[in-house]
C-alpha atoms as a PDB file:
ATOM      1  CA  UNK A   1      97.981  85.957  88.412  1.00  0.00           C
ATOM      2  CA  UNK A   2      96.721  87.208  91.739  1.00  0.00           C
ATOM      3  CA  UNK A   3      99.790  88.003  94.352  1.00  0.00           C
ATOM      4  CA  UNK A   4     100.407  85.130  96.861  1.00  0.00           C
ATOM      5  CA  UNK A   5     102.690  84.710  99.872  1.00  0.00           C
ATOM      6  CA  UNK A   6     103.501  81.319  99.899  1.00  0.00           C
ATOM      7  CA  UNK A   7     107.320  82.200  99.494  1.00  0.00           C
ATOM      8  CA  UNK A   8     107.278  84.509 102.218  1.00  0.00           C
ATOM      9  CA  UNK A   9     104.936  82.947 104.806  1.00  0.00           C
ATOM     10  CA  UNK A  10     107.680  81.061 107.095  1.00  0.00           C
ATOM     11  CA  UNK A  11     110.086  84.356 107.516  1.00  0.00           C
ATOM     12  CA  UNK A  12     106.931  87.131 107.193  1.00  0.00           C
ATOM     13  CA  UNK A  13     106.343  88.142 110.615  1.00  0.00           C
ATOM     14  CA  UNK A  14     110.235  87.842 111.348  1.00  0.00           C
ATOM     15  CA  UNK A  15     111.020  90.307 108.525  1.00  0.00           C
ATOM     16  CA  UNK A  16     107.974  92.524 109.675  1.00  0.00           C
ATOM     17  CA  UNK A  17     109.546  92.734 113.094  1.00  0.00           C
ATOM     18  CA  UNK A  18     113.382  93.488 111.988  1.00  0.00           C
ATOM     19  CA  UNK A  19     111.828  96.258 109.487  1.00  0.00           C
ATOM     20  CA  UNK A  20     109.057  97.752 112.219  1.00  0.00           C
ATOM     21  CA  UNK A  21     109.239  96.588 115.682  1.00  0.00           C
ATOM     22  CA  UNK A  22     106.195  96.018 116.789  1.00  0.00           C
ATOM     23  CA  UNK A  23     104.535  98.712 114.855  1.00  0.00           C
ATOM     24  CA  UNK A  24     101.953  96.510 112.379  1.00  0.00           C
ATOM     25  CA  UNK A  25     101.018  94.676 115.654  1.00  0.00           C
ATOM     26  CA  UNK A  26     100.279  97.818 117.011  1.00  0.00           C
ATOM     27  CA  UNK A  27      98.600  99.058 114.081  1.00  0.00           C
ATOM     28  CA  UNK A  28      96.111  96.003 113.674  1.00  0.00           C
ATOM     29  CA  UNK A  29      95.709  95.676 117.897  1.00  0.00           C
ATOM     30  CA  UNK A  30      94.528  99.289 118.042  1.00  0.00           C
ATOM     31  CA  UNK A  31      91.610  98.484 115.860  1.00  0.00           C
ATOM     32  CA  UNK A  32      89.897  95.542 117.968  1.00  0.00           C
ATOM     33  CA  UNK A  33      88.577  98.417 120.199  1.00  0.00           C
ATOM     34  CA  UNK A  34      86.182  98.603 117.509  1.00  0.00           C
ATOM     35  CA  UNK A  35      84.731  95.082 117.604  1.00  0.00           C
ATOM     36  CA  UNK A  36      82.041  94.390 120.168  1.00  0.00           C
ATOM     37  CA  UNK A  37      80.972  90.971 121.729  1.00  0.00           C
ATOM     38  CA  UNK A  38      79.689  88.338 119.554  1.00  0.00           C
ATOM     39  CA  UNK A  39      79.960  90.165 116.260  1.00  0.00           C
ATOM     40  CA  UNK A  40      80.908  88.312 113.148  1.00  0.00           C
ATOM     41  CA  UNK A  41      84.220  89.565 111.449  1.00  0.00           C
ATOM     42  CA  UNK A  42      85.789  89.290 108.283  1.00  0.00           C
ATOM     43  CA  UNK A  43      89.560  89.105 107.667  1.00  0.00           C
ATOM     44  CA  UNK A  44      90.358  89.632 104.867  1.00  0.00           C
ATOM     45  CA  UNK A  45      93.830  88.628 103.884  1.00  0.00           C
ATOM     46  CA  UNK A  46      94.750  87.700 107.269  1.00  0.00           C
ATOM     47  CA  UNK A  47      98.462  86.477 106.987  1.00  0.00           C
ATOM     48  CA  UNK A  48     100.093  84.478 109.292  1.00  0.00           C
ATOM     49  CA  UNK A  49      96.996  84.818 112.019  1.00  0.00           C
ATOM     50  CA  UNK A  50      98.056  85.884 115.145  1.00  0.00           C
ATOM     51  CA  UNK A  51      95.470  88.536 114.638  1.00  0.00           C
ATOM     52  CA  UNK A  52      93.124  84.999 116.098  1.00  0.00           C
ATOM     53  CA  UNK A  53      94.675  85.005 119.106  1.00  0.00           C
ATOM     54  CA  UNK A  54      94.502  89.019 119.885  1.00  0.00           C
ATOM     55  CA  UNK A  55      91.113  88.150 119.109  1.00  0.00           C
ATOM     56  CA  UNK A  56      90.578  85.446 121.655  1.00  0.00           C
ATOM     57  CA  UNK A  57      92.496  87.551 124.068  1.00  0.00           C
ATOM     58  CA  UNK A  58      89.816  90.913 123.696  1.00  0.00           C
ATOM     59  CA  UNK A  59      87.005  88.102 123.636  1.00  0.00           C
ATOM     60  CA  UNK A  60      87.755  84.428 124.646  1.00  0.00           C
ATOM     61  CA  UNK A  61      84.220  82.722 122.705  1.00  0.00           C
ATOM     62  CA  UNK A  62      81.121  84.341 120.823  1.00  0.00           C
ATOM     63  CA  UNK A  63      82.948  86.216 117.993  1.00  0.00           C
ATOM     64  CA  UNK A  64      82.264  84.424 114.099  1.00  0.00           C
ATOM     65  CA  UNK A  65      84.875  84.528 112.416  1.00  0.00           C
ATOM     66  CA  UNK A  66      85.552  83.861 108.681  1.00  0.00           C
ATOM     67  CA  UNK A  67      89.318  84.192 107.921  1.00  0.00           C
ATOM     68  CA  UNK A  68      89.960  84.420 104.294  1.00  0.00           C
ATOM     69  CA  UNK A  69      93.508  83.924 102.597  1.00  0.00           C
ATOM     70  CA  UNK A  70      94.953  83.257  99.601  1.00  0.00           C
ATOM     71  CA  UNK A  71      98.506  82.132 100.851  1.00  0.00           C
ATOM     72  CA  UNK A  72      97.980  78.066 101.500  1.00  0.00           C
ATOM     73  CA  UNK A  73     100.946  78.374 103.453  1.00  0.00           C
ATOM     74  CA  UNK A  74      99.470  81.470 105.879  1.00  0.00           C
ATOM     75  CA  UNK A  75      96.184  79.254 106.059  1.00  0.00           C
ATOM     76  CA  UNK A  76      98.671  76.616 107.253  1.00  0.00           C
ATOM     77  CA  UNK A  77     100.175  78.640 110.137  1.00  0.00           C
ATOM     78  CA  UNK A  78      96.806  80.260 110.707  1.00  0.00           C
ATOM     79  CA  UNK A  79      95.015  77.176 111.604  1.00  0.00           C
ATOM     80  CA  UNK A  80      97.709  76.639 114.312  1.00  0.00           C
ATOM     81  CA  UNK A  81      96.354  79.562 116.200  1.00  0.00           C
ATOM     82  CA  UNK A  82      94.466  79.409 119.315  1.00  0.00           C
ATOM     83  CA  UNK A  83      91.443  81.325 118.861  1.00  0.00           C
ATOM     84  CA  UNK A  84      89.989  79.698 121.823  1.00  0.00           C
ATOM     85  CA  UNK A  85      86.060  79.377 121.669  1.00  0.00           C
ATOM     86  CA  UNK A  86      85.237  81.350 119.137  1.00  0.00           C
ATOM     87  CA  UNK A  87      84.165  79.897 115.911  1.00  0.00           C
ATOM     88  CA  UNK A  88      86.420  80.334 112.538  1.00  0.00           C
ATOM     89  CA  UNK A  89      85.901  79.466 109.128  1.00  0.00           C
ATOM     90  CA  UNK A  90      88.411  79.434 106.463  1.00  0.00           C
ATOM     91  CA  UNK A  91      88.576  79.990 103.086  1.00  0.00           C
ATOM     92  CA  UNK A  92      91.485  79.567 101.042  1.00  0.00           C
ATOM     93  CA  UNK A  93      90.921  82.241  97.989  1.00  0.00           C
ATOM     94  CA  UNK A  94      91.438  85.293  96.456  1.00  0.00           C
ATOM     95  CA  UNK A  95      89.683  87.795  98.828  1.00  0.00           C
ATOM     96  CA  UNK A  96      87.425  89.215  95.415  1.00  0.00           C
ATOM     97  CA  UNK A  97      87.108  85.192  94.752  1.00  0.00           C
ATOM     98  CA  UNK A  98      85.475  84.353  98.153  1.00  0.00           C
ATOM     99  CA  UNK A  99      82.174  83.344  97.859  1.00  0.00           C
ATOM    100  CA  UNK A 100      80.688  84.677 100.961  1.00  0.00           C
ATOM    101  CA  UNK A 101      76.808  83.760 101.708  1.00  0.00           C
ATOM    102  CA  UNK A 102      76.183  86.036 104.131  1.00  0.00           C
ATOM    103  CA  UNK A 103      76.987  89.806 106.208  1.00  0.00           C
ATOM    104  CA  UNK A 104      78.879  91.127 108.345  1.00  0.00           C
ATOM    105  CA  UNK A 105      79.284  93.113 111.351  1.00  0.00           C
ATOM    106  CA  UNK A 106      82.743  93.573 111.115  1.00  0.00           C
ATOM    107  CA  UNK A 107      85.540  93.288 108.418  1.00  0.00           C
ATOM    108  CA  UNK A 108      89.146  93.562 109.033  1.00  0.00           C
ATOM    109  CA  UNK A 109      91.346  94.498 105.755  1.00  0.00           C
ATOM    110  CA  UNK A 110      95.088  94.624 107.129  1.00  0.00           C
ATOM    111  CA  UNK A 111      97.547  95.866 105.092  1.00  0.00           C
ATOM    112  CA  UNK A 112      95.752  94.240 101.859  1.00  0.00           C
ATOM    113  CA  UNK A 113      94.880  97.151  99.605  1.00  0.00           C
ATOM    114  CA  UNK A 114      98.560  98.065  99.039  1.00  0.00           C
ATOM    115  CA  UNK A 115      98.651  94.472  96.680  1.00  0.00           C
ATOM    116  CA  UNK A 116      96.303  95.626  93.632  1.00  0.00           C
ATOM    117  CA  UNK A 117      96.300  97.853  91.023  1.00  0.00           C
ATOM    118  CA  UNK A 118      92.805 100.229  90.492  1.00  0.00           C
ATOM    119  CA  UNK A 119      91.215  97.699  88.431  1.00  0.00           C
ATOM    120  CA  UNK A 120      91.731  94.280  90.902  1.00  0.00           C
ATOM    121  CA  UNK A 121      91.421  97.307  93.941  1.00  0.00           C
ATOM    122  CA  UNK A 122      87.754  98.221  92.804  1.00  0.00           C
ATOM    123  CA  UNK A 123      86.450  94.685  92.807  1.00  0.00           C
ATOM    124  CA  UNK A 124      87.818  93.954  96.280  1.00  0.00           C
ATOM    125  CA  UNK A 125      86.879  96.999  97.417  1.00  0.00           C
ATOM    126  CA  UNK A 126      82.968  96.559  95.956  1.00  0.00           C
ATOM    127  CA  UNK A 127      83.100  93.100  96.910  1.00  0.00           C
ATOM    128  CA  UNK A 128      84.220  93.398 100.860  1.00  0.00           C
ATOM    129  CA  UNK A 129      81.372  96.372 100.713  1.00  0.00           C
ATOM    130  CA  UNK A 130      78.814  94.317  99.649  1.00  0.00           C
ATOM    131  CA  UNK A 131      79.535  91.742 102.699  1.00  0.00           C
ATOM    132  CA  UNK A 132      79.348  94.467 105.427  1.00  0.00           C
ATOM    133  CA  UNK A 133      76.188  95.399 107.017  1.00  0.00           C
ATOM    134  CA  UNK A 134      74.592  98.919 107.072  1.00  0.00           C
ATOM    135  CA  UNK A 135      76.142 100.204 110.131  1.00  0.00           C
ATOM    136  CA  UNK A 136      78.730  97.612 110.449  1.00  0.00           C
ATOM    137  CA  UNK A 137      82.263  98.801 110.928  1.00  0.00           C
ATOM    138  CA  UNK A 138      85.326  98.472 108.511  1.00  0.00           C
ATOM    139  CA  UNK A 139      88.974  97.908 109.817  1.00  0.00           C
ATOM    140  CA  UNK A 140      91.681  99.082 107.701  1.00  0.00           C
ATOM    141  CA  UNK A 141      95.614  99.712 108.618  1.00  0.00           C
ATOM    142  CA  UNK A 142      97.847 100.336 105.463  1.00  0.00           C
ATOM    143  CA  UNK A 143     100.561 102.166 104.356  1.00  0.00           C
ATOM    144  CA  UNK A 144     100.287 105.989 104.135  1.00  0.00           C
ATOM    145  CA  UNK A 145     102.847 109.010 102.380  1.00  0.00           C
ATOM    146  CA  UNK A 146     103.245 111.626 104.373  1.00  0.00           C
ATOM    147  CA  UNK A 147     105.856 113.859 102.871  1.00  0.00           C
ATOM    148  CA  UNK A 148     108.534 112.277 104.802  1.00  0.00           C
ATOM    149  CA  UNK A 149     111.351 110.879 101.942  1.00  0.00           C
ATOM    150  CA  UNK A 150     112.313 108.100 103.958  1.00  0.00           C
ATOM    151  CA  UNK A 151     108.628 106.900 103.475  1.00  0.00           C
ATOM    152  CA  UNK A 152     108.885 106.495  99.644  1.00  0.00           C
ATOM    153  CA  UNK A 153     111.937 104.685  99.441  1.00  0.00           C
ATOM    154  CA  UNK A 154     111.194 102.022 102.202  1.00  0.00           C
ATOM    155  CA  UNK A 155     107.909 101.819 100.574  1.00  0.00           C
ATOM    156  CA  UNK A 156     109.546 101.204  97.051  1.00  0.00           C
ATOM    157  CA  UNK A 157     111.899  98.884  98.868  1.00  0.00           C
ATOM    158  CA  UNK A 158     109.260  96.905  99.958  1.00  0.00           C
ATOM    159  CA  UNK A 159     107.427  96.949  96.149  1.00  0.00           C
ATOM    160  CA  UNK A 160     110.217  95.563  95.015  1.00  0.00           C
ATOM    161  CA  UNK A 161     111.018  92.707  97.069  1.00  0.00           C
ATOM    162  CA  UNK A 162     107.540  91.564  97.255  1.00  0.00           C
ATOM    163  CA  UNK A 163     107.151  91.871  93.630  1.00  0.00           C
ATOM    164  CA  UNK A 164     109.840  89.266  92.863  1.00  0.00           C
ATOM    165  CA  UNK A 165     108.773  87.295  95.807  1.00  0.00           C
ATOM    166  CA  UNK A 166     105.023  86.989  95.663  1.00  0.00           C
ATOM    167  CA  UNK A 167     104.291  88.937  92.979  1.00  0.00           C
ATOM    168  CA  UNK A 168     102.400  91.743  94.487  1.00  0.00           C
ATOM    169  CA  UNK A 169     101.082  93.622  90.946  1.00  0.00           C
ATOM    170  CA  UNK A 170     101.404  97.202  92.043  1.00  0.00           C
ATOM    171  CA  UNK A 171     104.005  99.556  92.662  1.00  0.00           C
ATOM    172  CA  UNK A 172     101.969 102.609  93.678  1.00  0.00           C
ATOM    173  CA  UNK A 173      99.540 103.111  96.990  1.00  0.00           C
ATOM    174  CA  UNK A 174      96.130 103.216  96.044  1.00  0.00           C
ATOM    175  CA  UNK A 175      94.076 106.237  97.646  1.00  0.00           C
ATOM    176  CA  UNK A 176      91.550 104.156  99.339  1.00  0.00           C
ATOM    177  CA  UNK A 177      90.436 106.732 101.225  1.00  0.00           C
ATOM    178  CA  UNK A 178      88.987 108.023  98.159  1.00  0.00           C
ATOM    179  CA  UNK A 179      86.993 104.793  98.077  1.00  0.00           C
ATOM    180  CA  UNK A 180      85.630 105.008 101.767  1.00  0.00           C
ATOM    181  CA  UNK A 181      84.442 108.822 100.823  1.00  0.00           C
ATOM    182  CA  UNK A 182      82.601 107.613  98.218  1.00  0.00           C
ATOM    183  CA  UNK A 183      80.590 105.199  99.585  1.00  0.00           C
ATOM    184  CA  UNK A 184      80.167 107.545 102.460  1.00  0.00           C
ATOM    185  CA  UNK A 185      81.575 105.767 105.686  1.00  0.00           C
ATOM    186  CA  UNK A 186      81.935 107.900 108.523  1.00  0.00           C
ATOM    187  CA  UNK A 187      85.120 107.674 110.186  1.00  0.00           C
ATOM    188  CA  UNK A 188      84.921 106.494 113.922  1.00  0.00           C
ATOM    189  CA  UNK A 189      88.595 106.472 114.591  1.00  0.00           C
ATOM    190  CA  UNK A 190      92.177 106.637 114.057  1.00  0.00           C
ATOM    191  CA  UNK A 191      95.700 106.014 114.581  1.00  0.00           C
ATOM    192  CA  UNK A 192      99.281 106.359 112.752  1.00  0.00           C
ATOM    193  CA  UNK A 193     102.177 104.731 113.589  1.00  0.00           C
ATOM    194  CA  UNK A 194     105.459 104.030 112.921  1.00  0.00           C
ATOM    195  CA  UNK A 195     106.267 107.925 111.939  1.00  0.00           C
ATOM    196  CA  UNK A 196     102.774 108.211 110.363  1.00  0.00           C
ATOM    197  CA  UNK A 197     103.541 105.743 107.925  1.00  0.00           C
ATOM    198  CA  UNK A 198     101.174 103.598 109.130  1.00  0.00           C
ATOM    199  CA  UNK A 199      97.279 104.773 109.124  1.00  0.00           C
ATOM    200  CA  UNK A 200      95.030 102.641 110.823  1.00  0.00           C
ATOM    201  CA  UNK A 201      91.048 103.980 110.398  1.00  0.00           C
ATOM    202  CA  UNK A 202      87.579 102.487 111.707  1.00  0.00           C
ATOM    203  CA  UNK A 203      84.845 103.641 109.704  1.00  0.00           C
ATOM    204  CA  UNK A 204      80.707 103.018 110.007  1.00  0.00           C
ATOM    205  CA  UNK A 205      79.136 102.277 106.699  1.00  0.00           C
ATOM    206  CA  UNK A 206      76.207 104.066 106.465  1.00  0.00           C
END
């Protein structure tokens, strides 16, 4: 059974903020830069949503948006956003699940890979790949080890407590840098936070 944060949708952002400040607001804001007028974006496990309204704050209409979750209670607070005048579509699915019928200029994958193990990872991974257009640009921020010890054992703090929670099915970061190398995306820029346990990249698929 796929992870889902139903049980953790009402305290999420609360719990994000006593744990990191404002750090994975940071992390996801720095990445907009990225996006130019009237693209269409995909968000891909979007949470709660405020990510809308930083949106609609960088660009107040033009942008397509399709905002996919598999959380019925994120899509809930989600749809409460104000995203002004662009235009968002949601879907309420598994991000590998999500039929999409069409590609993108943007998508937006924040803090999602860290949920899957290599098998479930690959198919997202292929999947979201498929949906982004030669030359379109691919937003990731997720957790990163960088030697530091404190890094594992919040990390395996947090693997925990979303395992019993939602049921997150991993317990190890997957190296999906590996994955960007190998499908050759050129890296257009980056940022760490938080004591660089937070990496977030742009990259250009080629």
């Amino acid at each position: 059974m796929p992870s889902n944060y139903d049980n953790s949708a009402w305290f999420y952002d609360r719990l994000s903020k006593v744990v990191y400040g404002d750090a994975l607001v940071r992390s996801q804001v720095y990445l907009l830069q990225f996006i130019k007028p009237n693209s269409s974006i995909l968000i891909a496990g979007g949470g709660t949503g405020w990510i809308l309204e930083e949106l609609a704050k960088k660009y107040i209409s033009g942008l397509t948006i399709t905002y996919v979750e598999i959380s019925a209670n994120m899509m809930a607070l989600s749809q409460t956003r104000n995203w002004a005048y662009n235009q968002v579509t949601f879907i309420n699915a598994a991000v590998e699940e999500a039929k999409l019928d069409k590609q993108f200029d943007v998508i937006f994958t924040p803090f999602l890979f860290d949920n899957f193990k290599e098998d479930t990872l690959v198919r997202v991974f292929n999947h979201l790949h498929t949906a982004l257009k030669p030359g379109g640009i691919w937003l990731n921020t997720d957790f990163q080890l960088t030697g530091k010890w404190w890094q594992n054992v919040l990390l395996q703090s947090m693997f925990l407590f979303f395992r019993i929670l939602c049921r997150i099915e991993t317990s190890v970061l997957p190296d999906i840098n590996a994955k960007f190398k190998a499908h050759h995306y050129q890296m257009v820029g980056k940022q760490t936070f938080f004591g660089d346990f937070i990496l977030s990249m742009g990259l250009r698929k080629e």
